[in-house]
N, C-alpha and C. Protein backbone atom coordinates (compact mmCIF):
# COMPACT_ATOMS: atom_id res chain seq x y z
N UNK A 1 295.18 86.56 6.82
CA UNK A 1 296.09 87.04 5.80
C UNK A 1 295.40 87.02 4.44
N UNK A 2 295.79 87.99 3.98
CA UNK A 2 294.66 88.17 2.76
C UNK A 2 295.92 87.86 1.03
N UNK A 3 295.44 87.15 0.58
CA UNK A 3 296.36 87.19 -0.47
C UNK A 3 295.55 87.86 -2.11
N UNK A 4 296.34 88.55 -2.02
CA UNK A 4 296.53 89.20 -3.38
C UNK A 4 296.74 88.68 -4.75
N UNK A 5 295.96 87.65 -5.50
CA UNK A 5 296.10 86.91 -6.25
C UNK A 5 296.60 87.61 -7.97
N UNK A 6 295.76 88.66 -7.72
CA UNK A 6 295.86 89.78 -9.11
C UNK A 6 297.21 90.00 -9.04
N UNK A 7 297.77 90.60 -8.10
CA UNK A 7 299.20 90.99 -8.27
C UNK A 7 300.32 90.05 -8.47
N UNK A 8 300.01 89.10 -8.01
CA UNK A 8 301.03 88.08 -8.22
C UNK A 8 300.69 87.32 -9.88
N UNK A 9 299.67 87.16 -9.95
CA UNK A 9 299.35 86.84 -11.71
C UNK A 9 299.54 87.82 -12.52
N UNK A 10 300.34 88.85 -12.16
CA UNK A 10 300.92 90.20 -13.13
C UNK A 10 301.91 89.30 -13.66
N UNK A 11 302.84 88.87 -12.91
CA UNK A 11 303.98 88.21 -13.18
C UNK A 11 304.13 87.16 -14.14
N UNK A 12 305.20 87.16 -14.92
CA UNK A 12 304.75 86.05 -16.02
C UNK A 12 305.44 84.82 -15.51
N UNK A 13 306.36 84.81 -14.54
CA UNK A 13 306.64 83.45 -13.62
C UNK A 13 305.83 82.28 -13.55
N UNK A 14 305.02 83.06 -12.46
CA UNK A 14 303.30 82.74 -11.62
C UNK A 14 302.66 82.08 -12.75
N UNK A 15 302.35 82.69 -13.92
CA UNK A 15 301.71 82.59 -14.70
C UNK A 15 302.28 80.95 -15.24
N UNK A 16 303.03 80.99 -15.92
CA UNK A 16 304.15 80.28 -16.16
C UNK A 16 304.02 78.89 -15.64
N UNK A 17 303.97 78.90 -14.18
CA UNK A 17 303.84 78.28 -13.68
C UNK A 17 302.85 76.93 -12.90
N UNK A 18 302.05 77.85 -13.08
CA UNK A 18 300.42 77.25 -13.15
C UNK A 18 300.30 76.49 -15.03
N UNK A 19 300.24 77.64 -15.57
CA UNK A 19 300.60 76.99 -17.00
C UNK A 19 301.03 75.30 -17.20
N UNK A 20 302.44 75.35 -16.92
CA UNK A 20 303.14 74.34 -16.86
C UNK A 20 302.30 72.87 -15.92
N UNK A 21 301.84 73.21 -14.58
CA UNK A 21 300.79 72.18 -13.86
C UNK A 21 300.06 71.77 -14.53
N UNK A 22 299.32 72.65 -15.56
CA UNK A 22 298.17 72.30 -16.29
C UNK A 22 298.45 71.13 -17.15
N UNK A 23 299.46 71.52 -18.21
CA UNK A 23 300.06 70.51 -19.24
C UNK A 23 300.60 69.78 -18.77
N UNK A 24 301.16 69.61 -17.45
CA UNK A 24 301.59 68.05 -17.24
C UNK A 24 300.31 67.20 -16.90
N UNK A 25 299.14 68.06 -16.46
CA UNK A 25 298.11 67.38 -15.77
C UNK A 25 297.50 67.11 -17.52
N UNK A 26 297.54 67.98 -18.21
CA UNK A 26 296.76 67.34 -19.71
C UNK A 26 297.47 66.41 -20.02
N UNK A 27 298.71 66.13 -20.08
CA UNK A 27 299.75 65.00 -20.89
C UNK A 27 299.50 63.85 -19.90
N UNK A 28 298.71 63.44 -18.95
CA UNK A 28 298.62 62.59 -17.81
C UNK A 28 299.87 62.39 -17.10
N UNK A 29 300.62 63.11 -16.79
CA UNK A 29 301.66 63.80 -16.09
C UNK A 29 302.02 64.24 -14.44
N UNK A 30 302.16 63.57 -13.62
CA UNK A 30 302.16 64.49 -12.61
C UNK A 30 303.01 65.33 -12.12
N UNK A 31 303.27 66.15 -11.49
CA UNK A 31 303.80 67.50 -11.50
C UNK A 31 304.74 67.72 -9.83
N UNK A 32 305.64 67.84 -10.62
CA UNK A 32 306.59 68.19 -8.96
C UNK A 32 307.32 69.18 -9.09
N UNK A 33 307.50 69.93 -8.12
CA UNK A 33 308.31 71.18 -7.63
C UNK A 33 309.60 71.21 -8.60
N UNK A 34 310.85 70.18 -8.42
CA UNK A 34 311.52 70.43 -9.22
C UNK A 34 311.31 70.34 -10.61
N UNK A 35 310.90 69.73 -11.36
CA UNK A 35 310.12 69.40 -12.68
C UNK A 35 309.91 70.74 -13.03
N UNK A 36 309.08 71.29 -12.19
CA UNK A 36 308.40 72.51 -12.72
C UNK A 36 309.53 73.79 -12.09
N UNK A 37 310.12 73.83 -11.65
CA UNK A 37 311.27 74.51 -11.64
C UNK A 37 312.39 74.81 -12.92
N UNK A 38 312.93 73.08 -13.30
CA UNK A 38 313.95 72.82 -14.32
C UNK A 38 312.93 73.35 -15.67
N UNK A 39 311.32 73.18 -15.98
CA UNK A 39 310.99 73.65 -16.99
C UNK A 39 310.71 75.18 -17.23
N UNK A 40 310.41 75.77 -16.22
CA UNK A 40 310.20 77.19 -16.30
C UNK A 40 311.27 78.04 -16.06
N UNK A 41 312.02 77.39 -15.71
CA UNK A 41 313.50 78.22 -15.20
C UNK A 41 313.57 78.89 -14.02
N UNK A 42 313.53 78.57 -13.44
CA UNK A 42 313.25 79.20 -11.95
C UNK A 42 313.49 78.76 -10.83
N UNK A 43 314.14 79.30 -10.07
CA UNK A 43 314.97 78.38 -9.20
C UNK A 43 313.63 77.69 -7.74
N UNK A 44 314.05 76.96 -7.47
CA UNK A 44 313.48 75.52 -7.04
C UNK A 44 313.28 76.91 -5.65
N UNK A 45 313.28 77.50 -5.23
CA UNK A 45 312.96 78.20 -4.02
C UNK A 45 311.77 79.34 -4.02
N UNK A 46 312.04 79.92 -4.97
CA UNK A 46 310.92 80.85 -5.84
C UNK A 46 309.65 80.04 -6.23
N UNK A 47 309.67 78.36 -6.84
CA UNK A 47 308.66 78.02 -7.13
C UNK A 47 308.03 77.61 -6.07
N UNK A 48 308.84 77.48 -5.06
CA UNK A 48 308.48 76.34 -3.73
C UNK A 48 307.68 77.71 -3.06
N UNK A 49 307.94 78.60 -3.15
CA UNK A 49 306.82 80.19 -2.53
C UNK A 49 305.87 80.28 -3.36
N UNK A 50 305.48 80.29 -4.69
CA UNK A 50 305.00 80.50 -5.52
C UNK A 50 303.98 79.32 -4.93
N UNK A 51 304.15 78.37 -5.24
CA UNK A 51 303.49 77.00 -4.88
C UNK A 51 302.55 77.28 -3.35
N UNK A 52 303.65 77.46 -2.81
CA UNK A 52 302.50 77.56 -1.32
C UNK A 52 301.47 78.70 -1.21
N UNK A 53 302.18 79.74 -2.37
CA UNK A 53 300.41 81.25 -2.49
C UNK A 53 299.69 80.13 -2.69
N UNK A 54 299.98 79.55 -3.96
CA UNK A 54 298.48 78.87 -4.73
C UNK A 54 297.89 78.28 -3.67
N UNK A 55 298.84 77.48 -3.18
CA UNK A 55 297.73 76.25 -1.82
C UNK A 55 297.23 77.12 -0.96
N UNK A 56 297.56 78.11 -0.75
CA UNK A 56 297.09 79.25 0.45
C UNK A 56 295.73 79.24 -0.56
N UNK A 57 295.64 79.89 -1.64
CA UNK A 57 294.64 80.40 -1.94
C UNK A 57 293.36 79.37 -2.53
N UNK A 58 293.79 78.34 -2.71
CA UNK A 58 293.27 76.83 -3.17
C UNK A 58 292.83 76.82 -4.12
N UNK A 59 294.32 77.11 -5.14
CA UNK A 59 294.49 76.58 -6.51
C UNK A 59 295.21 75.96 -6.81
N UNK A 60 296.54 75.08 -5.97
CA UNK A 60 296.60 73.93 -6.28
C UNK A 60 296.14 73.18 -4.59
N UNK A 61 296.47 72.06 -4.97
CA UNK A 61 296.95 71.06 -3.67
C UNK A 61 297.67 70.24 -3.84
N UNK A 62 298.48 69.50 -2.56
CA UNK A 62 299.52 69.24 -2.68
C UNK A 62 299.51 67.67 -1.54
N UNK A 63 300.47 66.79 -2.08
CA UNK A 63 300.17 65.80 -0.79
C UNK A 63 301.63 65.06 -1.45
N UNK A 64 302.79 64.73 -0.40
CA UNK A 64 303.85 63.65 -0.50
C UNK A 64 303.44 62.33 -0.59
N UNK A 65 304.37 61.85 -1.74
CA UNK A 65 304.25 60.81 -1.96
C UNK A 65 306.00 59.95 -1.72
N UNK A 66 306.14 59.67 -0.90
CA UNK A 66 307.12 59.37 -0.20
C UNK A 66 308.03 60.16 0.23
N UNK A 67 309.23 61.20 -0.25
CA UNK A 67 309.69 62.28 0.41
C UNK A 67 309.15 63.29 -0.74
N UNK A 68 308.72 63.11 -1.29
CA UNK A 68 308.66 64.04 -2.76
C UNK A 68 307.16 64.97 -2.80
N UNK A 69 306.96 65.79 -2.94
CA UNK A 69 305.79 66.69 -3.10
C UNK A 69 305.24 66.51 -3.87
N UNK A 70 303.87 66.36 -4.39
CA UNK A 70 303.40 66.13 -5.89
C UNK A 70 302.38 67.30 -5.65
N UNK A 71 302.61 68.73 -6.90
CA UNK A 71 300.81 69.20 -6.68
C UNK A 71 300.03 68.67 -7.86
N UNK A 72 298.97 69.22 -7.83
CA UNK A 72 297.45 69.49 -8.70
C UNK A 72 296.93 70.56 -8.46
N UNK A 73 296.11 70.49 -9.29
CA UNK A 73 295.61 72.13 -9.68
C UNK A 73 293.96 71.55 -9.12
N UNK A 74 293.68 72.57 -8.30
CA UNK A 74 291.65 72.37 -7.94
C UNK A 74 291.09 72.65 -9.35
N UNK A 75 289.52 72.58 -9.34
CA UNK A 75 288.88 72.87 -10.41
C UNK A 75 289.22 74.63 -10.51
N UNK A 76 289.25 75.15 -9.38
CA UNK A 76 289.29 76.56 -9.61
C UNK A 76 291.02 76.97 -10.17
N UNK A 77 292.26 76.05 -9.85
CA UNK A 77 292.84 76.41 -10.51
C UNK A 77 292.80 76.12 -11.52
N UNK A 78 292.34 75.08 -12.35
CA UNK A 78 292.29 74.36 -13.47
C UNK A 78 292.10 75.49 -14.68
N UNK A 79 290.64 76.14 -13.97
CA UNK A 79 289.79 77.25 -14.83
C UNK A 79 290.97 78.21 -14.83
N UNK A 80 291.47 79.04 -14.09
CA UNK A 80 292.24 80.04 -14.34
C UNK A 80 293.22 79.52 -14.97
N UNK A 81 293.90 78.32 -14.88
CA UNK A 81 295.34 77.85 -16.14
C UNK A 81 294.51 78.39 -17.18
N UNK A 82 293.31 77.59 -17.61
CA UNK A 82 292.52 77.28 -19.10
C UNK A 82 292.62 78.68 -19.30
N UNK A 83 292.24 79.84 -18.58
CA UNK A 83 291.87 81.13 -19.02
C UNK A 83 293.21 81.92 -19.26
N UNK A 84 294.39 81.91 -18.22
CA UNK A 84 295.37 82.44 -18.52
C UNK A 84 296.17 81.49 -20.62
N UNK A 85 295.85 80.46 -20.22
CA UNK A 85 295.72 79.82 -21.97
C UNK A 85 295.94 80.14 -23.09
N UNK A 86 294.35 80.34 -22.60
CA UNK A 86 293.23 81.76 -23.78
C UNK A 86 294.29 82.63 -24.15
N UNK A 87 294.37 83.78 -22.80
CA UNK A 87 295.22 84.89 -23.23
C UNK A 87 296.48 84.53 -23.87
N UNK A 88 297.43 83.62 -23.70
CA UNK A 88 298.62 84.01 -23.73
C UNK A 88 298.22 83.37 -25.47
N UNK A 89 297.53 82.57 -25.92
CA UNK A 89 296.99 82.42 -27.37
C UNK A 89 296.62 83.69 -27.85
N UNK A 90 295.77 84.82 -27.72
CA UNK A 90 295.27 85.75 -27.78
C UNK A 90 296.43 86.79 -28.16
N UNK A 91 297.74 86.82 -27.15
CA UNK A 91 298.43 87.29 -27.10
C UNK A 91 299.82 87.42 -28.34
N UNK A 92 299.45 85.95 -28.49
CA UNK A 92 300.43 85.62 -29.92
C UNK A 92 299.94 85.41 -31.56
N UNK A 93 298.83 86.28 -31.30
CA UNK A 93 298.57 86.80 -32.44
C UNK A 93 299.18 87.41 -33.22
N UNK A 94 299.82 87.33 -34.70
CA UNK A 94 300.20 88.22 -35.32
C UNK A 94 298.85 90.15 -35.68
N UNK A 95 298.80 90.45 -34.82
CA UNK A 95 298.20 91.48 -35.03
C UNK A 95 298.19 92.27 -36.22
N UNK A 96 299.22 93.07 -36.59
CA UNK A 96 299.56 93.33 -37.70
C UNK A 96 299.46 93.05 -38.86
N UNK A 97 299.75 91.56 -38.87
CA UNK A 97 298.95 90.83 -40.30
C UNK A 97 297.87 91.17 -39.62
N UNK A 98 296.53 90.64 -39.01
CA UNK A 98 295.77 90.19 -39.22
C UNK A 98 294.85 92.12 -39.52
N UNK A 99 295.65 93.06 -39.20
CA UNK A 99 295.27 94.62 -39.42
C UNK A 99 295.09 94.44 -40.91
N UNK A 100 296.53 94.07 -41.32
CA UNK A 100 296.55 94.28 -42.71
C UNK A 100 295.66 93.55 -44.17
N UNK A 101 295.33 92.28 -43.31
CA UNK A 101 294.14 91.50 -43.80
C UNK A 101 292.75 92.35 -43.77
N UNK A 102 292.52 92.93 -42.83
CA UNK A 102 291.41 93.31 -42.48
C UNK A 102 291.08 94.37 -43.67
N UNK A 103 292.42 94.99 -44.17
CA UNK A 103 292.50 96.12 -45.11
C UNK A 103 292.15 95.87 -46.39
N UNK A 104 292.90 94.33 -46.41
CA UNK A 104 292.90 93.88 -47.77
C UNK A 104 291.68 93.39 -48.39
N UNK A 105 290.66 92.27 -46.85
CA UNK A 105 289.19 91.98 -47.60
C UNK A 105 288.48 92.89 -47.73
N UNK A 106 288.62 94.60 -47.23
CA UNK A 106 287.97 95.44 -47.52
C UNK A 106 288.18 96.19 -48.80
N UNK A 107 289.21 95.64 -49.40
CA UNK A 107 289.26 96.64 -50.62
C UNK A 107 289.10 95.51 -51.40
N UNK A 108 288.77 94.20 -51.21
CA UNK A 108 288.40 92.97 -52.29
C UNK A 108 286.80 93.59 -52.48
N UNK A 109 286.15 93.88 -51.60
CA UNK A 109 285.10 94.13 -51.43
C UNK A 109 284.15 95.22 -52.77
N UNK A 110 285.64 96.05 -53.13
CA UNK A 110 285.02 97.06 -53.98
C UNK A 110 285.18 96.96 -55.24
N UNK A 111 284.56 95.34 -55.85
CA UNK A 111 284.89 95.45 -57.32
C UNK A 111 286.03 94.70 -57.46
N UNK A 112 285.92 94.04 -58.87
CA UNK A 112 286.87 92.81 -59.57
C UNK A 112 287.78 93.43 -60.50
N UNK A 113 287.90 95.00 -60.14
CA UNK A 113 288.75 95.84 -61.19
C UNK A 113 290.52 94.93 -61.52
N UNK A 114 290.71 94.72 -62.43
CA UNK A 114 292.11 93.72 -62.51
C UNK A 114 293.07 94.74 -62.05
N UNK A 115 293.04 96.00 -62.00
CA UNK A 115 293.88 96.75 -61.80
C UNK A 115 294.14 97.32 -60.00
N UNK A 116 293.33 96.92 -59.49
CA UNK A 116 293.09 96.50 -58.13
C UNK A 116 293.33 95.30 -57.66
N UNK A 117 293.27 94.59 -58.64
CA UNK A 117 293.01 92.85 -58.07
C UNK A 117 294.67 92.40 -57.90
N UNK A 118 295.58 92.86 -58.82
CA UNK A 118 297.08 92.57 -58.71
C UNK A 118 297.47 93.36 -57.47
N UNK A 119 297.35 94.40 -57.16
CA UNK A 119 298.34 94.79 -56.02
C UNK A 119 297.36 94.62 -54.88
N UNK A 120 296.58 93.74 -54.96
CA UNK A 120 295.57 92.87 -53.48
C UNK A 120 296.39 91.48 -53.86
N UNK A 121 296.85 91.01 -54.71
CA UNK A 121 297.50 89.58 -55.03
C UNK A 121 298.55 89.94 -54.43
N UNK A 122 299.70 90.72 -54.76
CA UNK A 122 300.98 91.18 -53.99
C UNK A 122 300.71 91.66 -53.12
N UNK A 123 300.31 92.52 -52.35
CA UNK A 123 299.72 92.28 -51.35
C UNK A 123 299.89 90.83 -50.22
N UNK A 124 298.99 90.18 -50.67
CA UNK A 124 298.72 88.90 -50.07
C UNK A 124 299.80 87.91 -50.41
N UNK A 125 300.23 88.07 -51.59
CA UNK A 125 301.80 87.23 -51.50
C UNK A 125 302.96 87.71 -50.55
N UNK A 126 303.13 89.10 -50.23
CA UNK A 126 303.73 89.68 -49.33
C UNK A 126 303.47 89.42 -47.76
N UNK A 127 302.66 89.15 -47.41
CA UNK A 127 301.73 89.25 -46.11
C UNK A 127 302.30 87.65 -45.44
N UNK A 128 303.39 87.90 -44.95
CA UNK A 128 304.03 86.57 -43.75
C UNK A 128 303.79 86.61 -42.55
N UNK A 129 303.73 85.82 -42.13
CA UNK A 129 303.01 85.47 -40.59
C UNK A 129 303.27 84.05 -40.11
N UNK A 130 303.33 83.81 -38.90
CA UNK A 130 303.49 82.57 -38.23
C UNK A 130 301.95 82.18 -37.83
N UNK A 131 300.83 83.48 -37.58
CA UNK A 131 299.28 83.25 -37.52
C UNK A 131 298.86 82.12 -37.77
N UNK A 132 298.33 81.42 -37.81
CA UNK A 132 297.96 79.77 -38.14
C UNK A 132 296.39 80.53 -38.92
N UNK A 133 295.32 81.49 -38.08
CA UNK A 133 294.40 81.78 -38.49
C UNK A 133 294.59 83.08 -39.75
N UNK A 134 295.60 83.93 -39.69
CA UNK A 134 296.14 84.25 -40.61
C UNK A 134 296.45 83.82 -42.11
N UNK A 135 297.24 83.00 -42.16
CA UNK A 135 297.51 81.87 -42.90
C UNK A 135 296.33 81.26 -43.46
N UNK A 136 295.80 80.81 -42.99
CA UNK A 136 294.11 80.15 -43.32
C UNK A 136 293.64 80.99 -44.68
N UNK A 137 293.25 82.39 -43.77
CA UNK A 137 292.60 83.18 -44.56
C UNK A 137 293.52 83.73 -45.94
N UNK A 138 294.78 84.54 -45.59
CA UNK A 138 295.71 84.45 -46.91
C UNK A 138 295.25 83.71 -47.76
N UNK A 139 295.48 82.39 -47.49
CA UNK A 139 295.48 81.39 -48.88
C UNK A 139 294.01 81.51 -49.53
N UNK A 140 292.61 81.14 -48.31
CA UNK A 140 291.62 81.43 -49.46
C UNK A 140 291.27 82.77 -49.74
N UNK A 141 292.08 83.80 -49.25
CA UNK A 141 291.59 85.41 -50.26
C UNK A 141 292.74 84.89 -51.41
N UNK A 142 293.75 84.50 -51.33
CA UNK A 142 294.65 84.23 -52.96
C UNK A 142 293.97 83.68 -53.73
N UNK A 143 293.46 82.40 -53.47
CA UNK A 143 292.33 81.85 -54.63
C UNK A 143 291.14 82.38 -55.04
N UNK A 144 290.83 83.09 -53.82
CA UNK A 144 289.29 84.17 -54.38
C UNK A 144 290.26 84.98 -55.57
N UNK A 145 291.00 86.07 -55.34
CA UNK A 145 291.80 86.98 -56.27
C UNK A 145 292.12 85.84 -57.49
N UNK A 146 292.49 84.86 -57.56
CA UNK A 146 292.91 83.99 -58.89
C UNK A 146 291.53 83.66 -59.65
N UNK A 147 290.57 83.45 -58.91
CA UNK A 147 289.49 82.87 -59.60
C UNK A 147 288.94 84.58 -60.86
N UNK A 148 288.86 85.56 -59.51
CA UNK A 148 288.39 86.66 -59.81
C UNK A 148 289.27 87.42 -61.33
N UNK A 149 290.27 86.99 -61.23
CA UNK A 149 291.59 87.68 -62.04
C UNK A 149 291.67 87.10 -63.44
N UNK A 150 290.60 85.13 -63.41
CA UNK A 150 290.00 84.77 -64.32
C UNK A 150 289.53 84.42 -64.67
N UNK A 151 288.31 85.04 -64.16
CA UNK A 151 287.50 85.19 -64.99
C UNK A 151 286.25 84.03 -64.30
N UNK A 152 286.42 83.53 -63.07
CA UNK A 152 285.41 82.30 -62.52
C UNK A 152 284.50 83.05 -61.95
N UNK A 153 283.86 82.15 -61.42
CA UNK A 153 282.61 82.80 -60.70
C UNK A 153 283.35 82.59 -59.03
């Protein structure tokens, strides 16, 4: 039986789900079927299928510890949590800001004209985001524009 791992990691369940193994395994946590059911929302039957692809495919494993199931994730699932991670970080990028940034250090670029330099300040006072790396940068292009606006090096 051949399992289809791509197609089932389309799903943001699956995904979800492995996810969730990971961080209980980072928080020194161990991880059980219902646990990871009540946190992802998903009913305890769906995860209990979900669960047995992975062991089929040996990304997690699994062993009772008195009537109760406990999994873990192999090194090979470990890597794909870490990578699915990545993306879903990747994913929650404010894009948009970070377009509109991209616009803005390019026109810092052309000259300390003051008459340029205010609507790159509004601009950048305008420019909200939840971005964490966003944010970063905002604040030191505002102080570049303040220094520039007077007169610093």
């Amino acid at each position: 039986m051949s399992i289809d791992l791509e197609k089932l990691f389309l799903h943001e369940k699956a995904v979800n789900i492995l996810i969730k193994i990971y961080e209980y395994e980072k928080a020194g946590k161990k991880a059980y079927p219902l646990s990871i059911s009540r946190d992802v929302g998903s009913p305890y039957s769906y995860i209990s299928k979900v669960l047995g692809i992975f062991e089929r495919a040996a990304i997690i494993e699994s062993k009772f510890e008195g009537r109760v199931k406990r999994v873990k994730l192999t090194e090979d699932g470990k890597e794909i949590a870490e990578q699915f991670l990545r993306i879903k970080n990747l994913l929650n990028r404010d894009f948009l800001a970070r377009k509109k940034l991209r616009i803005i250090e390019a026109a810092l670029t052309n000259g300390n004209d003051p008459n340029r330099l205010l609507p790159i300040k509004a601009e950048l006072e305008n420019l909200k985001t939840n971005d964490e790396e966003v944010i970063k940068r905002v604040e030191e292009l505002k102080k570049k524009v303040g220094e520039m606006l007077n007169g610093s090096p």
